[in-house]
C-alpha atoms as a PDB file:
ATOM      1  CA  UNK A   1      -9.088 -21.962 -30.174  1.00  0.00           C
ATOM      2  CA  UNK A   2      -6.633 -23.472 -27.405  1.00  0.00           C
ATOM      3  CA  UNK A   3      -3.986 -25.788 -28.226  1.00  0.00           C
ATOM      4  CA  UNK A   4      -4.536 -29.561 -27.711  1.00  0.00           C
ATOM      5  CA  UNK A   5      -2.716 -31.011 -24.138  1.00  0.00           C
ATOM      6  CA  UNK A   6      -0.038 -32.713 -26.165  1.00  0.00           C
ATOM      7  CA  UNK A   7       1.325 -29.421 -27.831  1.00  0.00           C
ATOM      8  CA  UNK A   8       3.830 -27.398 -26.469  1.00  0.00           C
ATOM      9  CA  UNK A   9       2.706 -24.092 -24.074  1.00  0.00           C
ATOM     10  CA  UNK A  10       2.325 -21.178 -26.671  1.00  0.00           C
ATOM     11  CA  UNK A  11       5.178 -18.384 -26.213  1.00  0.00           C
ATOM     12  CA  UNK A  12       4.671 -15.399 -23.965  1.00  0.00           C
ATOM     13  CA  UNK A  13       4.122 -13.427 -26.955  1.00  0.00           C
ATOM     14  CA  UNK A  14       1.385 -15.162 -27.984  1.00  0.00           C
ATOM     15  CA  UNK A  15      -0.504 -15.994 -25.064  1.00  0.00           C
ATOM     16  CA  UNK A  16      -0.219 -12.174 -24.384  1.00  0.00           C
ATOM     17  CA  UNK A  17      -2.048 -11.408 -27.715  1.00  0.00           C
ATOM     18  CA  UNK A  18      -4.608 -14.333 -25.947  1.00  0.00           C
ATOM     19  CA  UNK A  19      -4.913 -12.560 -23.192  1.00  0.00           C
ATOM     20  CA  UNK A  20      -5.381  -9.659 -25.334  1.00  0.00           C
ATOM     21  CA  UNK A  21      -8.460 -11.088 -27.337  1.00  0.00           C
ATOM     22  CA  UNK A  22      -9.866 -11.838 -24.200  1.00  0.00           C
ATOM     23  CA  UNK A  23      -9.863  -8.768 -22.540  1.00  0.00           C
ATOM     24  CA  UNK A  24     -11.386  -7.459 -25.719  1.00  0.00           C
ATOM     25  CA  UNK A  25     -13.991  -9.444 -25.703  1.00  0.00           C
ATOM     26  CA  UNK A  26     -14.689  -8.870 -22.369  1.00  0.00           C
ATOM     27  CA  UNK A  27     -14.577  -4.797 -22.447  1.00  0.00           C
ATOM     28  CA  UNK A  28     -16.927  -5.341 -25.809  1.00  0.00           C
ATOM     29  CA  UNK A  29     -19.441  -7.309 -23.881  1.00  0.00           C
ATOM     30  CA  UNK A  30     -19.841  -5.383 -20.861  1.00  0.00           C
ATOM     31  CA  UNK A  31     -19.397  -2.256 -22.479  1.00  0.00           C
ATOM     32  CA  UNK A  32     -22.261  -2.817 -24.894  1.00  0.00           C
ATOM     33  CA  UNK A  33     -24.700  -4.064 -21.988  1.00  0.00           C
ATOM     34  CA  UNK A  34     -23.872  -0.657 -20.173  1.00  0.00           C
ATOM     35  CA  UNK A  35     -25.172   0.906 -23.075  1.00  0.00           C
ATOM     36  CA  UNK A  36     -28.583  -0.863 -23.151  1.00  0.00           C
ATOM     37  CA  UNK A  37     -28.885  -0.538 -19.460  1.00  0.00           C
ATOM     38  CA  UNK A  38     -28.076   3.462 -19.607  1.00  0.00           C
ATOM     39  CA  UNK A  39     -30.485   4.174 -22.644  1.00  0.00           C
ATOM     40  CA  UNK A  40     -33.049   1.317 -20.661  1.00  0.00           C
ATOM     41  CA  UNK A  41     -33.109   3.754 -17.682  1.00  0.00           C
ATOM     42  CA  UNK A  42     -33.440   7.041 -19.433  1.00  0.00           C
ATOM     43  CA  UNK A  43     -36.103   5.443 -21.217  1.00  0.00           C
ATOM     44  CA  UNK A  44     -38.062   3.683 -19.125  1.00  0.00           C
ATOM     45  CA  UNK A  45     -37.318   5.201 -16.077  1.00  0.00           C
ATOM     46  CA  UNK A  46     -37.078   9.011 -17.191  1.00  0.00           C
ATOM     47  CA  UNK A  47     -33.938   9.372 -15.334  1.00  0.00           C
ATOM     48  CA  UNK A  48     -30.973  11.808 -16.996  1.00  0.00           C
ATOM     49  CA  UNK A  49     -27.833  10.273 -18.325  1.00  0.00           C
ATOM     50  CA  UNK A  50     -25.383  10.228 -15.274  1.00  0.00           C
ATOM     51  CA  UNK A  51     -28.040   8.763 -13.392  1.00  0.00           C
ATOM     52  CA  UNK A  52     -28.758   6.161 -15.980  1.00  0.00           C
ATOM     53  CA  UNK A  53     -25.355   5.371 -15.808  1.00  0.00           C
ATOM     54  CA  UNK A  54     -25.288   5.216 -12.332  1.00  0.00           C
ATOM     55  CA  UNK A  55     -27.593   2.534 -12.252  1.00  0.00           C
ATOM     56  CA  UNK A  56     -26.378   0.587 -15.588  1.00  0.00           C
ATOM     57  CA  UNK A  57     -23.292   0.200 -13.561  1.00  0.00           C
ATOM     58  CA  UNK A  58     -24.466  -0.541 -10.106  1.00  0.00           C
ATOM     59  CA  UNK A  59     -26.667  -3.287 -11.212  1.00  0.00           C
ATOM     60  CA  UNK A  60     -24.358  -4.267 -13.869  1.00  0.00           C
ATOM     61  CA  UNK A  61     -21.940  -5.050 -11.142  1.00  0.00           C
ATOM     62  CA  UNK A  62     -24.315  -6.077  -8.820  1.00  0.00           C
ATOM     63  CA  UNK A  63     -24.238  -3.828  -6.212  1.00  0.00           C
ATOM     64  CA  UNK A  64     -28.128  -3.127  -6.833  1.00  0.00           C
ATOM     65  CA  UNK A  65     -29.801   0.150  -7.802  1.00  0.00           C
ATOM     66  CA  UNK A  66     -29.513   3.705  -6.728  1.00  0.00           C
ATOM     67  CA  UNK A  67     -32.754   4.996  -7.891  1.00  0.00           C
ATOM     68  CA  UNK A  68     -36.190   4.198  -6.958  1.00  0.00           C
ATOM     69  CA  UNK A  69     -38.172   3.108 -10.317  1.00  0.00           C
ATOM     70  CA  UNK A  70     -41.463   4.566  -9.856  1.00  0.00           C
ATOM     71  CA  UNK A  71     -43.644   3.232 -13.049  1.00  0.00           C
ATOM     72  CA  UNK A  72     -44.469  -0.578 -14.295  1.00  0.00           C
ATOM     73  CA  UNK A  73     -42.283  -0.046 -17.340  1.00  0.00           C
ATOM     74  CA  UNK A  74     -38.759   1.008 -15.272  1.00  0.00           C
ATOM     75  CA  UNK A  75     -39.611  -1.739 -12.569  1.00  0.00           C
ATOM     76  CA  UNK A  76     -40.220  -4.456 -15.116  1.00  0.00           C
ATOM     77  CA  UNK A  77     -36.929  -3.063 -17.477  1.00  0.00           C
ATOM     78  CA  UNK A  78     -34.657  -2.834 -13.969  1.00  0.00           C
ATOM     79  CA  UNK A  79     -35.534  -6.648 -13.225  1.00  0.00           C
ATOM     80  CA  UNK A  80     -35.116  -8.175 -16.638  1.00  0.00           C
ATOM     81  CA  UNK A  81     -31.946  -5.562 -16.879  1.00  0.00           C
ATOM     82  CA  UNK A  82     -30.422  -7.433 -13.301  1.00  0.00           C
ATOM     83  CA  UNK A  83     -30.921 -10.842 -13.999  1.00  0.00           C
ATOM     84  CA  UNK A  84     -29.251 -10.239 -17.772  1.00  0.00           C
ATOM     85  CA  UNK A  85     -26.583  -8.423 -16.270  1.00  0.00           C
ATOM     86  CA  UNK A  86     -25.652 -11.478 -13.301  1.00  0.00           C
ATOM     87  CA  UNK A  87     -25.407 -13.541 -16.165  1.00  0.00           C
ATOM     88  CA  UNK A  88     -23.441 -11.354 -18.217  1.00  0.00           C
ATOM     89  CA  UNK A  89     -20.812  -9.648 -15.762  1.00  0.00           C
ATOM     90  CA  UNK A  90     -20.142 -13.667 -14.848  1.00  0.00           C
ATOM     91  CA  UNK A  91     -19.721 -14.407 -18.207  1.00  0.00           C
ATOM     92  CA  UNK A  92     -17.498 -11.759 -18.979  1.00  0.00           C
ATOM     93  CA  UNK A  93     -15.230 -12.072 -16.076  1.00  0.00           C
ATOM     94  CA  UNK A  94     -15.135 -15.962 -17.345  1.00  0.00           C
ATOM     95  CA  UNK A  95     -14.041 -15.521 -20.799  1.00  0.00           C
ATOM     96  CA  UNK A  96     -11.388 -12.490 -19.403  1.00  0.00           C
ATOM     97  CA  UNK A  97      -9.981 -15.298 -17.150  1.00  0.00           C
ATOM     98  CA  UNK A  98      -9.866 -18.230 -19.234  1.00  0.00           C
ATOM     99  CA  UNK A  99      -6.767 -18.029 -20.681  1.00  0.00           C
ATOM    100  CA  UNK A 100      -4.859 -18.186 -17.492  1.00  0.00           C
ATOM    101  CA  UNK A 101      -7.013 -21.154 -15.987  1.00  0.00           C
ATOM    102  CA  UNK A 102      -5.603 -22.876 -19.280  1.00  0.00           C
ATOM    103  CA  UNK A 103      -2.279 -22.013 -19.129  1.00  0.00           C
ATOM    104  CA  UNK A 104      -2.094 -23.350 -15.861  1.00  0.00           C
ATOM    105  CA  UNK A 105      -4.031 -26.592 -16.523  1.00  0.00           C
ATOM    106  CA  UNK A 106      -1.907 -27.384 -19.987  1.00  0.00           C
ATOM    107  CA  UNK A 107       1.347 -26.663 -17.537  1.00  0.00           C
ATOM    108  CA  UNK A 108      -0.349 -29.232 -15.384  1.00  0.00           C
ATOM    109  CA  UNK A 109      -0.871 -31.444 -17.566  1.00  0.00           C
ATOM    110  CA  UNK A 110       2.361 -31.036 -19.061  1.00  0.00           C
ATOM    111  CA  UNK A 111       4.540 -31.642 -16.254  1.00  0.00           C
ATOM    112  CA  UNK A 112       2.799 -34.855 -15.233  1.00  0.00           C
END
Protein backbone atom coordinates (compact mmCIF):
# COMPACT_ATOMS: atom_id res chain seq x y z
CA UNK A 1 0.00 0.00 0.00
CA UNK A 2 2.96 2.55 0.83
CA UNK A 3 6.04 2.63 -1.06
CA UNK A 4 9.15 0.83 0.29
CA UNK A 5 11.92 3.50 2.13
CA UNK A 6 14.25 3.14 -0.81
CA UNK A 7 11.71 4.52 -3.48
CA UNK A 8 11.36 7.89 -4.33
CA UNK A 9 8.43 10.21 -2.35
CA UNK A 10 5.24 9.74 -4.58
CA UNK A 11 4.21 13.13 -6.47
CA UNK A 12 1.81 15.60 -4.93
CA UNK A 13 -0.71 14.33 -7.19
CA UNK A 14 -0.66 11.16 -5.99
CA UNK A 15 -0.26 11.38 -2.44
CA UNK A 16 -3.31 13.77 -2.73
CA UNK A 17 -5.45 10.92 -4.26
CA UNK A 18 -3.76 9.02 -0.83
CA UNK A 19 -4.91 11.36 1.18
CA UNK A 20 -8.05 11.10 -0.65
CA UNK A 21 -8.61 7.25 -0.02
CA UNK A 22 -8.01 7.95 3.38
CA UNK A 23 -10.36 10.42 4.14
CA UNK A 24 -12.80 8.11 2.44
CA UNK A 25 -12.27 5.54 4.41
CA UNK A 26 -12.46 7.43 7.30
CA UNK A 27 -15.96 9.36 6.50
CA UNK A 28 -17.20 5.55 5.48
CA UNK A 29 -16.29 4.23 8.85
CA UNK A 30 -17.57 6.74 11.09
CA UNK A 31 -20.39 7.49 9.06
CA UNK A 32 -21.67 3.93 9.09
CA UNK A 33 -21.17 3.60 13.04
CA UNK A 34 -23.40 6.84 13.35
CA UNK A 35 -25.90 4.96 11.69
CA UNK A 36 -25.95 1.93 14.05
CA UNK A 37 -25.67 4.17 17.00
CA UNK A 38 -28.80 6.47 15.73
CA UNK A 39 -31.10 3.41 14.79
CA UNK A 40 -29.43 1.67 18.38
CA UNK A 41 -31.01 4.62 20.29
CA UNK A 42 -34.34 4.87 18.62
CA UNK A 43 -34.52 1.34 19.18
CA UNK A 44 -33.50 0.57 22.29
CA UNK A 45 -33.90 3.63 23.90
CA UNK A 46 -37.30 4.88 22.27
CA UNK A 47 -35.82 8.18 21.67
CA UNK A 48 -36.88 10.17 18.15
CA UNK A 49 -34.35 10.61 15.43
CA UNK A 50 -32.61 14.02 16.24
CA UNK A 51 -32.21 12.82 19.58
CA UNK A 52 -30.77 9.55 18.48
CA UNK A 53 -28.49 11.43 16.62
CA UNK A 54 -27.66 13.55 19.25
CA UNK A 55 -26.38 10.88 21.19
CA UNK A 56 -24.76 8.67 18.21
CA UNK A 57 -22.63 11.69 17.90
CA UNK A 58 -21.87 12.73 21.39
CA UNK A 59 -20.71 9.37 22.37
CA UNK A 60 -19.30 8.73 19.06
CA UNK A 61 -16.99 11.57 19.77
CA UNK A 62 -16.76 11.03 23.19
CA UNK A 63 -18.18 13.74 24.76
CA UNK A 64 -20.70 11.23 26.60
CA UNK A 65 -24.49 11.11 26.36
CA UNK A 66 -27.24 13.63 26.42
CA UNK A 67 -30.07 11.47 27.34
CA UNK A 68 -30.78 9.50 30.33
CA UNK A 69 -31.39 5.66 29.18
CA UNK A 70 -34.08 4.56 31.35
CA UNK A 71 -34.53 0.58 30.49
CA UNK A 72 -31.84 -2.50 30.68
CA UNK A 73 -31.87 -2.75 26.90
CA UNK A 74 -30.77 1.25 26.11
CA UNK A 75 -28.27 1.09 29.16
CA UNK A 76 -26.67 -2.14 28.04
CA UNK A 77 -26.81 -0.87 23.95
CA UNK A 78 -25.30 2.84 25.18
CA UNK A 79 -22.26 0.95 26.92
CA UNK A 80 -21.39 -1.61 24.31
CA UNK A 81 -22.24 1.47 21.71
CA UNK A 82 -19.24 3.77 23.80
CA UNK A 83 -16.64 1.42 24.14
CA UNK A 84 -17.11 0.43 20.12
CA UNK A 85 -17.17 3.89 19.30
CA UNK A 86 -13.53 4.88 21.49
CA UNK A 87 -12.17 2.30 19.49
CA UNK A 88 -13.55 3.30 16.34
CA UNK A 89 -13.36 7.28 16.29
CA UNK A 90 -9.39 6.38 17.24
CA UNK A 91 -9.19 4.22 14.53
CA UNK A 92 -10.61 6.39 12.12
CA UNK A 93 -8.74 9.47 12.97
CA UNK A 94 -5.57 6.92 12.58
CA UNK A 95 -6.10 5.68 9.19
CA UNK A 96 -7.24 9.64 8.10
CA UNK A 97 -3.73 10.60 9.41
CA UNK A 98 -1.53 8.01 8.23
CA UNK A 99 -0.55 9.17 5.15
CA UNK A 100 1.07 12.27 6.42
CA UNK A 101 2.93 10.45 9.41
CA UNK A 102 4.45 8.49 6.30
CA UNK A 103 5.27 11.09 4.20
CA UNK A 104 7.13 12.60 6.80
CA UNK A 105 8.92 9.44 8.03
CA UNK A 106 9.93 8.28 4.19
CA UNK A 107 11.27 12.18 3.92
CA UNK A 108 13.12 11.23 7.04
CA UNK A 109 14.39 8.52 6.07
CA UNK A 110 15.24 9.83 2.84
CA UNK A 111 17.30 12.65 3.72
CA UNK A 112 19.48 10.67 6.12
Amino acid sequence: MYEHHDTPLLSRTQFLRRVARHGGVSLLVIGSSLGVGTVGYRAFAGLGWIDSLLNASMILTGMGPVDTMTTDSAKLFASVYALYSGIVFLAAVGVLFMPFFHRILHKLRMDS
